[in-house]
Protein backbone atom coordinates (compact mmCIF):
# COMPACT_ATOMS: atom_id res chain seq x y z
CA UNK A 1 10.57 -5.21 -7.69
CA UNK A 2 11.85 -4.19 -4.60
CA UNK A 3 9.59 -2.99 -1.07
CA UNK A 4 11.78 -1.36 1.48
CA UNK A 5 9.22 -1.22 4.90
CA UNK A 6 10.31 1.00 7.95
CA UNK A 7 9.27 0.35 11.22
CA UNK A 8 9.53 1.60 15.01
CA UNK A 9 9.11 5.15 14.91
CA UNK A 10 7.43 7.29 17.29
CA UNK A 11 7.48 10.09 20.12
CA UNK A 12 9.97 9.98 22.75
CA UNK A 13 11.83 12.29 25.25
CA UNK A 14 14.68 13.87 25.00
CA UNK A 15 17.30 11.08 25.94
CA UNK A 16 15.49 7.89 25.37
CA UNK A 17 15.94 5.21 22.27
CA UNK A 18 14.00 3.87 19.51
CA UNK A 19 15.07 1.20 17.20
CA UNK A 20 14.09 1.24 13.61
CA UNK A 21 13.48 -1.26 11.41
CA UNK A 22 13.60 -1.88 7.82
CA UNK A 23 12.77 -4.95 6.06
CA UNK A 24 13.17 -5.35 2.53
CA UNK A 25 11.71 -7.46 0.01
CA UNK A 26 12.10 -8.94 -3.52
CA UNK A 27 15.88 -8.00 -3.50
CA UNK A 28 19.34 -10.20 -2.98
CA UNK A 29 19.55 -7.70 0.24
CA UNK A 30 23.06 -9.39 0.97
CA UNK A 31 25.07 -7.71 -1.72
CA UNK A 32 23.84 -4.54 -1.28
CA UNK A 33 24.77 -1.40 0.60
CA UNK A 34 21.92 0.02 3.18
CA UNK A 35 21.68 2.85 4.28
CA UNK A 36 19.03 5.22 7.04
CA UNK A 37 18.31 8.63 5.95
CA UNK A 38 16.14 11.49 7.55
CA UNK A 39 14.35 14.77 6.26
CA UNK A 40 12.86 17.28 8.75
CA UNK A 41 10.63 19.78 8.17
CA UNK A 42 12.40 22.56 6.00
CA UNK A 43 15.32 20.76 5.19
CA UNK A 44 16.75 18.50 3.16
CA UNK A 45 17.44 14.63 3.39
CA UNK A 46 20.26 14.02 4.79
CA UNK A 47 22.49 10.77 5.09
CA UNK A 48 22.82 9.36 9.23
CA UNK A 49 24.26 6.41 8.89
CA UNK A 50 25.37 3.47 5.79
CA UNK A 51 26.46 -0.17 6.21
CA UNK A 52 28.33 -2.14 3.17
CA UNK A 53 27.45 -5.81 2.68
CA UNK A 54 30.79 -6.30 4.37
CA UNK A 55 29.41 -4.78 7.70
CA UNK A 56 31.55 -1.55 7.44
CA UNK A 57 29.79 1.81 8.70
CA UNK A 58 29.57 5.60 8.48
CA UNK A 59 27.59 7.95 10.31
CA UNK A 60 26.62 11.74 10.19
CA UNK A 61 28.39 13.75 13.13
CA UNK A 62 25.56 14.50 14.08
CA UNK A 63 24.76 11.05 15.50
CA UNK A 64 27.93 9.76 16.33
CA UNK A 65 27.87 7.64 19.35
CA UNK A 66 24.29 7.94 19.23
CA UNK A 67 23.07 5.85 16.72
CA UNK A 68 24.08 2.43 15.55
CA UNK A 69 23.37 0.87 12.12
CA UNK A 70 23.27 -3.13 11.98
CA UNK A 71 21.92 -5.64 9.34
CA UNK A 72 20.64 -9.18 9.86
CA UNK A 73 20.78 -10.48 6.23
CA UNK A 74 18.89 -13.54 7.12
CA UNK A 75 15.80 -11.62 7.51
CA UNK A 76 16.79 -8.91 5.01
CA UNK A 77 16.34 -6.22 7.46
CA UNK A 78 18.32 -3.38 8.34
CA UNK A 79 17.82 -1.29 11.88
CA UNK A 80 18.77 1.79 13.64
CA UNK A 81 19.68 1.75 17.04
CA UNK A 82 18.82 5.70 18.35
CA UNK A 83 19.99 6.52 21.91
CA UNK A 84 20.46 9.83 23.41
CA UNK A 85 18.01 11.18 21.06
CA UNK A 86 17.69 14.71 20.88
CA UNK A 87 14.86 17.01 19.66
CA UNK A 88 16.79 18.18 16.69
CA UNK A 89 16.81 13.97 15.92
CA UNK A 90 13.03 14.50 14.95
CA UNK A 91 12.32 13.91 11.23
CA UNK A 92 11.03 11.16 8.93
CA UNK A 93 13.75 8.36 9.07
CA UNK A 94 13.86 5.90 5.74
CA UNK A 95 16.04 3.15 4.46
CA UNK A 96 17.22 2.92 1.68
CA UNK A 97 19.40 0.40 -1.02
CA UNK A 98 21.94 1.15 -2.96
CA UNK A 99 21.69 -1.07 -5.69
CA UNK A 100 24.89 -0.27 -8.01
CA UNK A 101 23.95 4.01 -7.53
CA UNK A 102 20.01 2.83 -8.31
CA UNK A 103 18.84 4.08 -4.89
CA UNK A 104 15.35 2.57 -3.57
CA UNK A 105 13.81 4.18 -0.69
CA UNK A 106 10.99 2.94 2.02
CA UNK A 107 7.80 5.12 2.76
CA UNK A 108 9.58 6.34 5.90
CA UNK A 109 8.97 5.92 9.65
CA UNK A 110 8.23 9.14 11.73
CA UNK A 111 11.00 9.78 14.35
CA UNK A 112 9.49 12.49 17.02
CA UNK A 113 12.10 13.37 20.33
CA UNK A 114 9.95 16.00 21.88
CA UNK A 115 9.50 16.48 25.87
């Protein structure tokens, strides 16, 4: 059984930073790809950013050089590193595991940029 637990969301202002946080339990987190999705209001989920057990990365273009994904396997936790953040960066921000194409998502952490 795996528990995927997001963490530091909240309301900020146009240009500051949050970092989010997502711990996971009851998995071998090491071997598996994470991965930080968001959904806004009237749209879909969408994919920001991924990082493979081997530390490699991809990001949206939308957050390029905004956002940084990082993983600390020793506490099974995966974060987001948001700078810059924009209004349209407002949505519900999980995590998620790719375990093999089984995808397990958190309950989602609420991401507001708003002045």
């Amino acid at each position: 059984q795996l528990q995927l637990v997001e963490s530091g969301g909240g309301l900020v202002q146009p240009g500051g930073s949050l970092r989010l946080s997502c711990a996971a339990s009851g998995s071998i987190f090491s071997i598996y790809t994470m991965g930080w999705y968001r959904q806004a209001p009237g749209k879909q989920r969408e994919l920001v950013a991924v990082i493979t057990t081997g530390g490699s990365t991809n990001y949206a273009d939308s957050v390029k050089g905004r956002f940084t994904i990082s993983r600390d396997n020793a506490k099974k936790t995966v974060y987001l590193q948001m700078n810059k953040l924009k209004p349209e960066d407002t949505a519900l921000y999980y995590c998620n595991q790719n375990r093999g194409g089984v995808i397990y998502w958190g309950q989602g952490t609420q991401v507001t940029v708003s002045i």
